[in-house]
C-alpha atoms as a PDB file:
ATOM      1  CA  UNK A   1      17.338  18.921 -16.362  1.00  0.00           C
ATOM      2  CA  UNK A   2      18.089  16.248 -13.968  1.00  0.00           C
ATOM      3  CA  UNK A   3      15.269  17.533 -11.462  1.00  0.00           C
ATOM      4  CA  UNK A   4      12.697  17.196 -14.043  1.00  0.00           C
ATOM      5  CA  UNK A   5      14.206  13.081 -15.492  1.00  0.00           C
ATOM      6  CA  UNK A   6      13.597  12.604 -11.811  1.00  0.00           C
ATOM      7  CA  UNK A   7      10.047  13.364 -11.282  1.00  0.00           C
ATOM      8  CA  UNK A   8       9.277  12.247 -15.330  1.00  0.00           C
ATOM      9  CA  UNK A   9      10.691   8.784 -13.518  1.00  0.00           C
ATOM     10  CA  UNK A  10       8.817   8.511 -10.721  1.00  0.00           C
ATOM     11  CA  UNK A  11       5.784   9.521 -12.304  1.00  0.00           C
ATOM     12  CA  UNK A  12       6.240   6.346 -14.418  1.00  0.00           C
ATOM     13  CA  UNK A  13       6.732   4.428 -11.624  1.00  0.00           C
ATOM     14  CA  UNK A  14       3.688   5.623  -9.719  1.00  0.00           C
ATOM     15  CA  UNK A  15       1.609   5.069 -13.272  1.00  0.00           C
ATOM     16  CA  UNK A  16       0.803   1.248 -12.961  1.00  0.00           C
ATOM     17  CA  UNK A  17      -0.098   1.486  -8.972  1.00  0.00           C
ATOM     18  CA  UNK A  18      -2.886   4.269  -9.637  1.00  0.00           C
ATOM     19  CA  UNK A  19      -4.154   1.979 -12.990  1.00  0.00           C
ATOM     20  CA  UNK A  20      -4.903  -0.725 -10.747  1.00  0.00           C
ATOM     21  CA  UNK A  21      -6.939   1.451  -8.538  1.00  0.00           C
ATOM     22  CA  UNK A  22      -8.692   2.566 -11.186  1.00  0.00           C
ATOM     23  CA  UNK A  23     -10.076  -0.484 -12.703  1.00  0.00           C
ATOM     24  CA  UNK A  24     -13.565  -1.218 -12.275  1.00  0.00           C
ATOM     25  CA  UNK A  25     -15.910  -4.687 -12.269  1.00  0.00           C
ATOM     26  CA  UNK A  26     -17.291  -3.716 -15.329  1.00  0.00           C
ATOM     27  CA  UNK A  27     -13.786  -3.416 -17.238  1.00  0.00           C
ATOM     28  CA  UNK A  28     -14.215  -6.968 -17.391  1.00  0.00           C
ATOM     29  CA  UNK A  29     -15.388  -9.759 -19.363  1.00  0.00           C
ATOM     30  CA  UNK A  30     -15.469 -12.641 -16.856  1.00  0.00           C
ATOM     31  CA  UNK A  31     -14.615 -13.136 -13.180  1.00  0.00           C
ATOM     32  CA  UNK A  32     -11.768 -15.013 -14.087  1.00  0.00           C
ATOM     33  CA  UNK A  33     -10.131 -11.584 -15.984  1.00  0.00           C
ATOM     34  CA  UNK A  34     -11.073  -9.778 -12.893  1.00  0.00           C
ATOM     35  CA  UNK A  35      -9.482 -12.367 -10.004  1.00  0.00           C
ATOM     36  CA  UNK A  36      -6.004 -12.337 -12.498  1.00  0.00           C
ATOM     37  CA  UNK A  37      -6.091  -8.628 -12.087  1.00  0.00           C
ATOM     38  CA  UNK A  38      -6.705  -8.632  -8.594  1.00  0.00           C
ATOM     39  CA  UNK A  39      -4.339 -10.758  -7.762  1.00  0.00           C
ATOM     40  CA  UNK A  40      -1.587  -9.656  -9.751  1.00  0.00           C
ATOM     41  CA  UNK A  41      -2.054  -5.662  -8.876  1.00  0.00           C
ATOM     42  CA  UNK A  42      -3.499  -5.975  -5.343  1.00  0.00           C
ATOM     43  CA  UNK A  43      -6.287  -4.630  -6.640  1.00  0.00           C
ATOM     44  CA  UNK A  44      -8.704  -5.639  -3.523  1.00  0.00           C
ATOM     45  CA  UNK A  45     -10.803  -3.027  -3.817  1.00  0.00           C
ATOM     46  CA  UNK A  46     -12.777  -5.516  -6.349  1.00  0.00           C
ATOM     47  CA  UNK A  47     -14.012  -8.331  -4.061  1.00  0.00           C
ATOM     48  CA  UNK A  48     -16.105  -5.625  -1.650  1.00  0.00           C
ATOM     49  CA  UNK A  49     -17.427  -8.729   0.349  1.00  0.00           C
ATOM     50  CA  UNK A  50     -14.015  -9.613   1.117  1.00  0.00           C
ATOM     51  CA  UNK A  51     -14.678 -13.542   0.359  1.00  0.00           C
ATOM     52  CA  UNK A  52     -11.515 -13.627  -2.088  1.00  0.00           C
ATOM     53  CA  UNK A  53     -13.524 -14.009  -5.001  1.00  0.00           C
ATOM     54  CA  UNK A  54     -13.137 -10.568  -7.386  1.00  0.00           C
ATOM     55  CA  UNK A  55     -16.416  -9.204  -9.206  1.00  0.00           C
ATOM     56  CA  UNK A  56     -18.282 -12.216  -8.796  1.00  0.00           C
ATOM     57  CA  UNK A  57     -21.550 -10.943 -10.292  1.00  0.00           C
ATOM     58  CA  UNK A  58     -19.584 -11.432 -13.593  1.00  0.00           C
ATOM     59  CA  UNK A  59     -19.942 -14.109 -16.075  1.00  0.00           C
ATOM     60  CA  UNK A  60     -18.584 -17.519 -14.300  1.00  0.00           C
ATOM     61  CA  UNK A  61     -18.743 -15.756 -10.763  1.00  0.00           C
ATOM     62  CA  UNK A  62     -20.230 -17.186  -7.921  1.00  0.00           C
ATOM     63  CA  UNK A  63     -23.251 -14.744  -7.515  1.00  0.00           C
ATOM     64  CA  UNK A  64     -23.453 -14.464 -11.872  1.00  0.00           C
ATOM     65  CA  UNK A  65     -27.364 -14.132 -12.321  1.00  0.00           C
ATOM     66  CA  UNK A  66     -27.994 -13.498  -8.695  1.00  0.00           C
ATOM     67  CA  UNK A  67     -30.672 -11.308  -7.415  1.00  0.00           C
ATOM     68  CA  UNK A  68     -27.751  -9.398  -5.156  1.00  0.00           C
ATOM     69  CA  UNK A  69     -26.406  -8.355  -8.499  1.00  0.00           C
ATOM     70  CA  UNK A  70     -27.220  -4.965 -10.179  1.00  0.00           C
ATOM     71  CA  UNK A  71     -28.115  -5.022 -13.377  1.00  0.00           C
END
């Protein structure tokens, strides 16, 4: 019983570390939403220029409308 409340608990803690990995430039609305997230979950994986700007092909980005974005 106590083996099994032990891994139950770490799998809770482990479950907000792997949700930040999985989030994606297009579970956004705006930049802004994106560079919160980012920030607040080390989620770095979402600025793959490394310029510190998150997603910025999304609305109020830097590169928003750009031809470098996909679309």
């Amino acid at each position: 019983m106590y083996k099994k409340a032990v891994i139950l608990l770490g799998l809770l803690l482990i479950a907000p570390i792997s949700e930040a990995r999985k989030a994606r430039c297009a579970d956004f609305a705006t930049q802004a939403e994106a560079q919160a997230y980012m920030k607040r979950y080390g989620a770095y994986y979402l600025d793959r220029d490394r310029d510190g700007e998150a997603c910025e092909c999304l609305p109020g980005g830097s590169k928003y409308g750009s031809s470098v974005c996909r679309r």
